[in-house]
N, C-alpha and C. Protein backbone atom coordinates (compact mmCIF):
# COMPACT_ATOMS: atom_id res chain seq x y z
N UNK A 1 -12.99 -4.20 -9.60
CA UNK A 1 -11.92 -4.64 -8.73
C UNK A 1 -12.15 -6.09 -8.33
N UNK A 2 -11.41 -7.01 -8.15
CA UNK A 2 -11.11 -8.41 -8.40
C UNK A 2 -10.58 -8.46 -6.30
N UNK A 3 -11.33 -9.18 -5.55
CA UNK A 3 -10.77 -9.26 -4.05
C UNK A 3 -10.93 -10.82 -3.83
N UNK A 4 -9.73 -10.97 -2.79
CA UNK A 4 -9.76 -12.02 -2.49
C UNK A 4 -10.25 -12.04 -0.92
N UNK A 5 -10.76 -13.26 -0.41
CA UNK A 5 -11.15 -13.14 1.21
C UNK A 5 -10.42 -14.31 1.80
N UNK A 6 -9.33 -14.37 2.24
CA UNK A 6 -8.32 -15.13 3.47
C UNK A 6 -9.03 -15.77 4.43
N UNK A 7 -9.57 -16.73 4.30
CA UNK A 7 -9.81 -17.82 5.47
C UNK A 7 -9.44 -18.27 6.60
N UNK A 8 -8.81 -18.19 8.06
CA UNK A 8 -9.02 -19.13 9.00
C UNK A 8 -9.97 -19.54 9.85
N UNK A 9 -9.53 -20.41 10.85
CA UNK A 9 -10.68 -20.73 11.89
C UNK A 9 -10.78 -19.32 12.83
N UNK A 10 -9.76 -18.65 13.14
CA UNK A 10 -10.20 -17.60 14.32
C UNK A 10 -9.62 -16.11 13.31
N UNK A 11 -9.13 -16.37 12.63
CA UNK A 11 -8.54 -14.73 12.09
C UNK A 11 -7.94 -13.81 12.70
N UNK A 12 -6.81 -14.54 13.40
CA UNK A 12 -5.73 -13.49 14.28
C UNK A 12 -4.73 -14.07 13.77
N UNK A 13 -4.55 -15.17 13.40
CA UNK A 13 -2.86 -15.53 12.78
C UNK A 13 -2.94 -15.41 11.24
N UNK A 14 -3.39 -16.75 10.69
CA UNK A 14 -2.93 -16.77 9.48
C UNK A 14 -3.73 -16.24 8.02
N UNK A 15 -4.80 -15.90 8.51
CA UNK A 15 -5.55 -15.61 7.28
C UNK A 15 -5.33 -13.38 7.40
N UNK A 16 -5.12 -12.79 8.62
CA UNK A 16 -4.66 -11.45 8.49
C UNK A 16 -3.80 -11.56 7.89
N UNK A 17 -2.56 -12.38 8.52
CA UNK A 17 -0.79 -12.00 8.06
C UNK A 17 -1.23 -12.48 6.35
N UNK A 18 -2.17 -13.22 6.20
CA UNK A 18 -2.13 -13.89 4.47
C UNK A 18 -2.89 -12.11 3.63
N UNK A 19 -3.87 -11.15 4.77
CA UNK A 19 -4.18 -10.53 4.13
C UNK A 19 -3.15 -9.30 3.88
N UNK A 20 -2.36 -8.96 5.35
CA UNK A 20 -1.56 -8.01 5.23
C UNK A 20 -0.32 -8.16 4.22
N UNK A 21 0.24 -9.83 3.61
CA UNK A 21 0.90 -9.76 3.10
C UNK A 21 0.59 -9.76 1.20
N UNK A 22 -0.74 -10.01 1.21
CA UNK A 22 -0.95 -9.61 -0.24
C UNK A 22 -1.21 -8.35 -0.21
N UNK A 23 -1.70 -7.61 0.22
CA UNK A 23 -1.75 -6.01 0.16
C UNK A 23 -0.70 -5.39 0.38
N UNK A 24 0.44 -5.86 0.94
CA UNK A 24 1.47 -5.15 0.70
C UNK A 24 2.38 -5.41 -0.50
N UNK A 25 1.94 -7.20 -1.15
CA UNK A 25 2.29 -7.52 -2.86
C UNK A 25 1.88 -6.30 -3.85
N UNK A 26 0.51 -5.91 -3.56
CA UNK A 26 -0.33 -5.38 -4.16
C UNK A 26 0.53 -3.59 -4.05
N UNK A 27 0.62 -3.31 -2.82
CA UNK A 27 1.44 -1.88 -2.89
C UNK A 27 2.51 -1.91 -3.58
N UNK A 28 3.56 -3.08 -3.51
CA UNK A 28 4.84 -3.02 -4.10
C UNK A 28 4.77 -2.85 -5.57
N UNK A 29 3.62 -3.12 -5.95
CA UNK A 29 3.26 -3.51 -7.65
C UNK A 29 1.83 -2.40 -8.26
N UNK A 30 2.26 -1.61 -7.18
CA UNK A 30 1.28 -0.42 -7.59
C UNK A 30 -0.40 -1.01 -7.81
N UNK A 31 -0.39 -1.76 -7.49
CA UNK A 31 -1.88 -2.41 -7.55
C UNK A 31 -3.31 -2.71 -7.00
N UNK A 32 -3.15 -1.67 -5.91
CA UNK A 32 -3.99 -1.40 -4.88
C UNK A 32 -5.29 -1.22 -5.51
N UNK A 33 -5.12 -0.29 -6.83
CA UNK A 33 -6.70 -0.18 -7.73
C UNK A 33 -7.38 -1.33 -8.60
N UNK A 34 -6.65 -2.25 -8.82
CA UNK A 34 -7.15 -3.29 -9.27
C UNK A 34 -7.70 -4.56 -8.58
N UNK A 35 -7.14 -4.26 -7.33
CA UNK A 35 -7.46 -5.46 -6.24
C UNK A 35 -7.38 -5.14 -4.72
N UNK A 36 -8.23 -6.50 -4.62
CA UNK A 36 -8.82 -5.79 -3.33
C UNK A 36 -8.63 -7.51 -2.41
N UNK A 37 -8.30 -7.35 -1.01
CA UNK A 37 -8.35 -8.00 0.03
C UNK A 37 -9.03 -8.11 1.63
N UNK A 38 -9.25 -9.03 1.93
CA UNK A 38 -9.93 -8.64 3.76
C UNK A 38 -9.86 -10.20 4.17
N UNK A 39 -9.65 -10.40 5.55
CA UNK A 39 -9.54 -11.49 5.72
C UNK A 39 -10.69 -11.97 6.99
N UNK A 40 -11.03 -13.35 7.26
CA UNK A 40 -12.18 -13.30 8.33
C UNK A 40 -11.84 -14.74 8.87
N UNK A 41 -12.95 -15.34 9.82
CA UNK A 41 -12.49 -16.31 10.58
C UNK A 41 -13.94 -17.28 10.08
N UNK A 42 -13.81 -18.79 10.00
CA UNK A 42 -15.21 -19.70 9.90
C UNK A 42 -15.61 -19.71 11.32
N UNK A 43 -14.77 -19.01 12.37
CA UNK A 43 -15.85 -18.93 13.72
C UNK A 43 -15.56 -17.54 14.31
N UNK A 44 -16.27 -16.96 15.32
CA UNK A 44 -16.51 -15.59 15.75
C UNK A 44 -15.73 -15.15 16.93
N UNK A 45 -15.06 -16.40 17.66
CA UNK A 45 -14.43 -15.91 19.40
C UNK A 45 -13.63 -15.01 19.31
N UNK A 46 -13.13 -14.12 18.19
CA UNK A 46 -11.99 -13.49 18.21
C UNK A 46 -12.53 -12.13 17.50
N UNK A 47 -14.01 -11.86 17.64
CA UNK A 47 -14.27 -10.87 16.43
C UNK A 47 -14.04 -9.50 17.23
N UNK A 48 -13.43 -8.55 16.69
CA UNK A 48 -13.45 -7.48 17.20
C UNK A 48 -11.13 -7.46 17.36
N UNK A 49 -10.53 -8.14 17.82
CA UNK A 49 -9.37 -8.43 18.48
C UNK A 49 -8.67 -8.42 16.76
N UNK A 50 -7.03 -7.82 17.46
CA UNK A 50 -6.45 -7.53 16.88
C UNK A 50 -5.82 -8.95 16.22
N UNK A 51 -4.68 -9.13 15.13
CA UNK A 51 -3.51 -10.24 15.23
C UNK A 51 -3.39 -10.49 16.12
N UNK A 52 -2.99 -11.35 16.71
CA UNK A 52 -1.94 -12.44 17.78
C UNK A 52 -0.79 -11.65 17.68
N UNK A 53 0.01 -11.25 18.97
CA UNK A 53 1.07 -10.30 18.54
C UNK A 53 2.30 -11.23 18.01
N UNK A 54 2.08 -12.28 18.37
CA UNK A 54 3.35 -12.98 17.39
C UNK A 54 3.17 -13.03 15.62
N UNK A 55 1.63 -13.10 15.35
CA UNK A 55 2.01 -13.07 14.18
C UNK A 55 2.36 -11.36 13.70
N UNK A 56 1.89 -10.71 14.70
CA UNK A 56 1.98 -9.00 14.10
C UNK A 56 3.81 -8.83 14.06
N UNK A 57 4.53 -9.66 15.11
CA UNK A 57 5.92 -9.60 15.33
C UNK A 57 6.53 -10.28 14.06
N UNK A 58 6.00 -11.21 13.71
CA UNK A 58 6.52 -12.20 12.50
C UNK A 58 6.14 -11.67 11.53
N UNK A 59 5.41 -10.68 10.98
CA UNK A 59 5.02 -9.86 10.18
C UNK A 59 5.95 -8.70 9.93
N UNK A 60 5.82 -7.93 11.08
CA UNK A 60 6.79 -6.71 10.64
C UNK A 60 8.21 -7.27 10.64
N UNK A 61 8.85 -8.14 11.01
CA UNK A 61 10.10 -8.34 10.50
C UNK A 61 10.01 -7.98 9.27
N UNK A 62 9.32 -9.32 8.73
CA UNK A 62 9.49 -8.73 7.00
C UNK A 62 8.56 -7.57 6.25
N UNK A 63 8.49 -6.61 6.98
CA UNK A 63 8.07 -5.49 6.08
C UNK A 63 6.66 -4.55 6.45
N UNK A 64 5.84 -6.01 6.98
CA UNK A 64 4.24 -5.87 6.85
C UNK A 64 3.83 -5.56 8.03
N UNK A 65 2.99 -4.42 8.42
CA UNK A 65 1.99 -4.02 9.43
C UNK A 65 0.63 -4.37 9.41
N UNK A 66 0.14 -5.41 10.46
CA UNK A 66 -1.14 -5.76 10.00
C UNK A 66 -2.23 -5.92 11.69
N UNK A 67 -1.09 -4.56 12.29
CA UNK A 67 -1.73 -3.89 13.82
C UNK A 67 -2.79 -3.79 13.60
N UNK A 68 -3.34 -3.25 12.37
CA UNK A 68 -4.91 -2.14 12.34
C UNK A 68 -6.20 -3.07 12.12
N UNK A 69 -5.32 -4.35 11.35
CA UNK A 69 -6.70 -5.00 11.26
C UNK A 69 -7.25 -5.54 12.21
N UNK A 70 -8.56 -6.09 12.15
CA UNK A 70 -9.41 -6.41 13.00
C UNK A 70 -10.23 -7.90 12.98
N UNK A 71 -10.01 -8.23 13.63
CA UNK A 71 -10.67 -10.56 12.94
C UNK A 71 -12.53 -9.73 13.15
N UNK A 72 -13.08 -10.77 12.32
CA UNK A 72 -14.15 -10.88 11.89
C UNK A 72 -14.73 -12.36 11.59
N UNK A 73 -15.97 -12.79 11.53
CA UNK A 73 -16.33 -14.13 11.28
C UNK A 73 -16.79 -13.55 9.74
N UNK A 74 -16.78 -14.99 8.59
CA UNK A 74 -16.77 -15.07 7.69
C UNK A 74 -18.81 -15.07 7.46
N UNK A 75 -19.02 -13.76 6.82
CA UNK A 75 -20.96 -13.38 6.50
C UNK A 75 -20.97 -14.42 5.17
N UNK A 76 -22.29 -14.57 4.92
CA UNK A 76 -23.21 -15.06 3.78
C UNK A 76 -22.60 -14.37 2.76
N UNK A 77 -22.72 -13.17 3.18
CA UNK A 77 -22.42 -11.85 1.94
C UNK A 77 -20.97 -12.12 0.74
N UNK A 78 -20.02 -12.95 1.81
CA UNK A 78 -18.63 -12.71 1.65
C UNK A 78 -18.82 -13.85 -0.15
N UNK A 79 -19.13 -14.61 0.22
CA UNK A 79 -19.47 -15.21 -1.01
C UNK A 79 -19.63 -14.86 -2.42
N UNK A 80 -20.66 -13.93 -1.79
CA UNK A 80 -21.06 -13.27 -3.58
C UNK A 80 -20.07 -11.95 -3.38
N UNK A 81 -19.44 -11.26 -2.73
CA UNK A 81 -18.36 -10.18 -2.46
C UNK A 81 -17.39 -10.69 -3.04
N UNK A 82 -16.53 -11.57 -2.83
CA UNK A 82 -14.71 -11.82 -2.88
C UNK A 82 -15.32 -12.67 -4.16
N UNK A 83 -14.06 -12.71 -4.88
CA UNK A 83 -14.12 -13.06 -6.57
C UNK A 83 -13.40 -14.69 -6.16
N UNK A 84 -12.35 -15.26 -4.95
CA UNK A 84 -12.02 -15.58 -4.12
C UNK A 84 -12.23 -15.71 -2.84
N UNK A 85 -12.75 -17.22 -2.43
CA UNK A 85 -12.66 -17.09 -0.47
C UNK A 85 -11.76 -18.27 -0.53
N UNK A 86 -10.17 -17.90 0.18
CA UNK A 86 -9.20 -19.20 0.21
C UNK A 86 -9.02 -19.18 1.64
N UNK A 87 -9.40 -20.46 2.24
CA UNK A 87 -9.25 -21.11 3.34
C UNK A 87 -7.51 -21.27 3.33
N UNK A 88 -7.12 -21.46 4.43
CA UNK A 88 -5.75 -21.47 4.86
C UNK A 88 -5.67 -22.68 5.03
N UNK A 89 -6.71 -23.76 5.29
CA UNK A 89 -6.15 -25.52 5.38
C UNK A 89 -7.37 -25.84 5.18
N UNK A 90 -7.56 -27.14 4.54
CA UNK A 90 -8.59 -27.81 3.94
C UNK A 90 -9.72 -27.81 5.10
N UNK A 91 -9.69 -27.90 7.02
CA UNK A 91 -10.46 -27.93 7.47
C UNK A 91 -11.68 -26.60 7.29
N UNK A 92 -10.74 -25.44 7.10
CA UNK A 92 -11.50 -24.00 6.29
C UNK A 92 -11.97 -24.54 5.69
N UNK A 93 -11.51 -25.11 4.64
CA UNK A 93 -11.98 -25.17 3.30
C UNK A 93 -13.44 -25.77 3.61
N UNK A 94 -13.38 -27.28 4.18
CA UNK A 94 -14.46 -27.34 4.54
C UNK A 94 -15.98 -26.67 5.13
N UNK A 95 -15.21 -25.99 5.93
CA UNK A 95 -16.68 -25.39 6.45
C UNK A 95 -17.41 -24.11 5.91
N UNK A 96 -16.02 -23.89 4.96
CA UNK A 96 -16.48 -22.62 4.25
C UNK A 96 -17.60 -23.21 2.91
N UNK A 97 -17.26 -24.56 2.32
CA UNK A 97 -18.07 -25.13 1.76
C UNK A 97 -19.57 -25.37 2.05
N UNK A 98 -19.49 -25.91 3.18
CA UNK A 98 -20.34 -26.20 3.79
C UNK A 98 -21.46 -24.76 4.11
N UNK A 99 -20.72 -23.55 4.32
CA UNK A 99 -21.77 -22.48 4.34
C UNK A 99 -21.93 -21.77 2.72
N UNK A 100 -21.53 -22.19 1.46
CA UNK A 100 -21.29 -21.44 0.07
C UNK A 100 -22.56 -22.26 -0.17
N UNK A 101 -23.24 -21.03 -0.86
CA UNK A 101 -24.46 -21.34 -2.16
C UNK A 101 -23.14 -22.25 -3.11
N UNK A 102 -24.15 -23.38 -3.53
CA UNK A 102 -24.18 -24.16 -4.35
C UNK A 102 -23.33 -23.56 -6.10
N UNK A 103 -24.18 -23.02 -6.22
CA UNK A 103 -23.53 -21.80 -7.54
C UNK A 103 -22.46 -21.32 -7.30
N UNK A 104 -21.81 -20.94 -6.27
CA UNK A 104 -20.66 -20.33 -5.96
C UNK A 104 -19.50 -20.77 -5.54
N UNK A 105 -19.50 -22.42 -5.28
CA UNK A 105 -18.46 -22.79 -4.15
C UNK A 105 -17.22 -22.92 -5.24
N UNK A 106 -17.26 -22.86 -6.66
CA UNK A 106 -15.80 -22.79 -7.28
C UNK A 106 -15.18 -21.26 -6.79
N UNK A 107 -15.79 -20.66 -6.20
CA UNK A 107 -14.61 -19.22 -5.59
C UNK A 107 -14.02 -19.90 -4.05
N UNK A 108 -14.16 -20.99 -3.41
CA UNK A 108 -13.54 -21.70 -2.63
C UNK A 108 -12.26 -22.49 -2.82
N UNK A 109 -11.21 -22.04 -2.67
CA UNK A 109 -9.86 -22.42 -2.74
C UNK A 109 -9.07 -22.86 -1.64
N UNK A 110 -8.31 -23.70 -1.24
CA UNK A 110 -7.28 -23.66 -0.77
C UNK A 110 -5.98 -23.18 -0.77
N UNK A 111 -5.82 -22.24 -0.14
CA UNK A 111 -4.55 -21.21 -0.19
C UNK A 111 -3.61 -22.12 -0.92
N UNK A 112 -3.31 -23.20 0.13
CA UNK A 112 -1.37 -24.15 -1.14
C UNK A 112 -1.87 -24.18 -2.33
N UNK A 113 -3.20 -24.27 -2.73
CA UNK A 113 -3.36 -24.96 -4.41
C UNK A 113 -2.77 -23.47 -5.17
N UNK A 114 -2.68 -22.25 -4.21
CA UNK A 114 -1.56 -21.41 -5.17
C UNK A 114 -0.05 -21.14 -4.74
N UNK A 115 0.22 -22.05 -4.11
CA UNK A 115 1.74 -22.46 -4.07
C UNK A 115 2.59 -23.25 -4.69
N UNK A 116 4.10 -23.19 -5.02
CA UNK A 116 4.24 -24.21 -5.86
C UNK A 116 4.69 -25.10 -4.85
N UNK A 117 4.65 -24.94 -3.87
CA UNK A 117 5.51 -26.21 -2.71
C UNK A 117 3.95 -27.19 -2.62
N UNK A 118 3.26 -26.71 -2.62
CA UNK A 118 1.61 -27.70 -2.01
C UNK A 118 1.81 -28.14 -1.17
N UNK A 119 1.96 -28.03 -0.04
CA UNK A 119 2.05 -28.98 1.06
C UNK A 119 0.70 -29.32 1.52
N UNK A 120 0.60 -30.85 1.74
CA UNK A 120 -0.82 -31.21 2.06
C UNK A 120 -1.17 -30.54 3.08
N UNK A 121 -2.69 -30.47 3.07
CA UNK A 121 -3.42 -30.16 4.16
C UNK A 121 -3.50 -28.50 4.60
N UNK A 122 -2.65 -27.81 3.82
CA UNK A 122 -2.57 -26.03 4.05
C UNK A 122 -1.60 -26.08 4.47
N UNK A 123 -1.72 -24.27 5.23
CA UNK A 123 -0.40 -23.56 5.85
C UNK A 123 -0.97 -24.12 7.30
N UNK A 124 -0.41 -24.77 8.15
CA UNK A 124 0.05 -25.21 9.76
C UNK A 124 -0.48 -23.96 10.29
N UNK A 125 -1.36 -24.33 11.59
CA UNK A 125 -2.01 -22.87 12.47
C UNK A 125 -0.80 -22.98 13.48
N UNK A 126 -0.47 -21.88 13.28
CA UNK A 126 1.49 -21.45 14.14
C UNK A 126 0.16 -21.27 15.79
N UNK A 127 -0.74 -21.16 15.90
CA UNK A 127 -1.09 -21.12 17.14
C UNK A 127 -0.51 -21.49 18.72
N UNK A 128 -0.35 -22.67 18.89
CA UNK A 128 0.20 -23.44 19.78
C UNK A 128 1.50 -23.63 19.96
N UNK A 129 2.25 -23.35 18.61
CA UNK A 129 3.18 -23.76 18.47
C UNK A 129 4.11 -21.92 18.97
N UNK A 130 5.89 -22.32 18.24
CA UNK A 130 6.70 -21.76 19.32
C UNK A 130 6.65 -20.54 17.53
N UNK A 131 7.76 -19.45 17.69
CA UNK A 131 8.37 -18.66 16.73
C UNK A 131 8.32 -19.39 15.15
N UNK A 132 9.03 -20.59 15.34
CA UNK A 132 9.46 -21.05 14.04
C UNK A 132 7.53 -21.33 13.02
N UNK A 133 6.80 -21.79 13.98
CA UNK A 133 5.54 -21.73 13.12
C UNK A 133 5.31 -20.81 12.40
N UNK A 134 5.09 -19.97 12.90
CA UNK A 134 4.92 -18.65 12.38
C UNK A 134 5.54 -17.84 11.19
N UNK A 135 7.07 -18.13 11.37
CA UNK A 135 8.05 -18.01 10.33
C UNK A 135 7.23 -18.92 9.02
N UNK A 136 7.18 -20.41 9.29
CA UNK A 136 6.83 -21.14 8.52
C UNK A 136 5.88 -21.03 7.73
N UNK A 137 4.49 -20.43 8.62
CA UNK A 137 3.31 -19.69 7.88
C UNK A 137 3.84 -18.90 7.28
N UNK A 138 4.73 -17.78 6.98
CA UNK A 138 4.84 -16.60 6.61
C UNK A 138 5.32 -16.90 5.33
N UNK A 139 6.36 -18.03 5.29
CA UNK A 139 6.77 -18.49 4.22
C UNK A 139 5.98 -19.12 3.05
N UNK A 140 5.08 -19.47 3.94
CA UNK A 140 3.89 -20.40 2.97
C UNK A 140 3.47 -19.25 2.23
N UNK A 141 2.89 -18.34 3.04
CA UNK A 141 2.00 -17.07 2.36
C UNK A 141 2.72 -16.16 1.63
N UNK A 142 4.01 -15.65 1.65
CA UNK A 142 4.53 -15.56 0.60
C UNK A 142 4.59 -15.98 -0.52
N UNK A 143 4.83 -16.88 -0.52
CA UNK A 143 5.09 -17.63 -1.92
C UNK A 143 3.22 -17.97 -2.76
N UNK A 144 2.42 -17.77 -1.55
CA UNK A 144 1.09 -18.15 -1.83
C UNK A 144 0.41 -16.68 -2.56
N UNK A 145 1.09 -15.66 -1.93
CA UNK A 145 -0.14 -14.91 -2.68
C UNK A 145 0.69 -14.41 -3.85
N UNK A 146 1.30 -14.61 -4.32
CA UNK A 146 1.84 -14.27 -5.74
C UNK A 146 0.87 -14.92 -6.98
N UNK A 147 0.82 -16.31 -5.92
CA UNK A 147 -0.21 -17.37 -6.99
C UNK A 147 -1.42 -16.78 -7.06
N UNK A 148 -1.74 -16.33 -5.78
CA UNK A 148 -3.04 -15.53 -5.95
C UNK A 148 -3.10 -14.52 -6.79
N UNK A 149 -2.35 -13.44 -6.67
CA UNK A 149 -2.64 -12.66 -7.66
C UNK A 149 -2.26 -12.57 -9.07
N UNK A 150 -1.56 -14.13 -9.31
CA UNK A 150 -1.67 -14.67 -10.62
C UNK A 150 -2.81 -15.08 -10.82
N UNK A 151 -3.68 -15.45 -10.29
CA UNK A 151 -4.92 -16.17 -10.73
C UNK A 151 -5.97 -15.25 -10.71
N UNK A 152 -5.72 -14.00 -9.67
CA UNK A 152 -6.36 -12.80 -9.99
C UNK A 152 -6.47 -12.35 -11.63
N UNK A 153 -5.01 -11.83 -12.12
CA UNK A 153 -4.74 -11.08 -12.98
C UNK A 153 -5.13 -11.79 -14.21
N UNK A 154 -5.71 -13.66 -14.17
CA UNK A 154 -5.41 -13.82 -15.51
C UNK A 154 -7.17 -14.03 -16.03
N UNK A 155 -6.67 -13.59 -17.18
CA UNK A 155 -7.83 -13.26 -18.06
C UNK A 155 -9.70 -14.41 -17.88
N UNK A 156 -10.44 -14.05 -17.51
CA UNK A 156 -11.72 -14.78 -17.11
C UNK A 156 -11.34 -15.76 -15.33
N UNK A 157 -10.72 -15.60 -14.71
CA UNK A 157 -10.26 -16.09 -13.84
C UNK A 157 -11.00 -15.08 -12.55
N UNK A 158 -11.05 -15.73 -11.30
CA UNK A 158 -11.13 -14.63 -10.09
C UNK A 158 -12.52 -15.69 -9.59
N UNK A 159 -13.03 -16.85 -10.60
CA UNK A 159 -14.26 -17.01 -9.97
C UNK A 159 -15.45 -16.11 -10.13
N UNK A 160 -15.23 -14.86 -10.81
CA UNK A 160 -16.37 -14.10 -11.18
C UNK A 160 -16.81 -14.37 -12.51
């Protein structure tokens, strides 16, 4: 099984809704046995705590329940685990670098580099901001994990 691991800084907005919405790609496409997802945070203040209920609200509009999960900080382990670790904005990206064995840091991605819009710098932390962020993230990650699990599915690919 081929998993990807969703990056943010705290793991209540955008790297759950990025996990709840590829696992529900993954249900629509019968694909739950071939792949695998979990998402975590590059820092810990939030470990244990559910989504942000706005993103859980901006979620189930379109479809996705992602009540159950739980934020977590990003282990050593996750590295050699996920075939994939995609940071949600290059500052992830960074620090997730910054903690990857040397040998491993090509499974470090930036979520847009599987979008076709790329917008610099990642998906925007809807944190601070009002409804429409959030929407905006959601949109990003849509269109983002398709790429992902194109890059999953294709042949010697996954970073493993």
């Amino acid at each position: 099984m081929k998993k990807a691991l969703f990056v943010c800084l705290g793991n209540i907005c955008r790297s759950p809704s990025a996990e709840g919405m590829f696992r529900a790609l993954l249900a629509r496409r019968g694909l739950e046995r071939r792949f695998g997802a979990d998402s975590a945070g590059t820092s810990n203040w939030h470990a244990g705590a559910a989504p942000d209920p706005r993103a859980q609200a901006a979620a189930r509009r379109r479809g996705v329940d992602i009540s159950g999960l739980r934020a977590r900080a990003v282990s050593p382990e996750d590295f050699e685990r996920f075939d994939l670790v995609i940071g949600m904005d290059e500052n992830n990206v960074a620090d997730l670098l910054e903690d990857c064995p040397p040998a491993l840091r090509g499974r470090v991605r930036l979520f847009t580099d599987f979008t076709a819009s790329r917008p610099k710098g990642g998906v925007p932390d809807p944190y601070y901001g009002g409804p429409e962020g959030f929407e905006r993230m959601l949109d990003l990650i849509e269109e983002g994990v398709e790429g992902v699990l194109a890059h999953l599915e294709a042949p010697g690919e996954g970073g493993g």
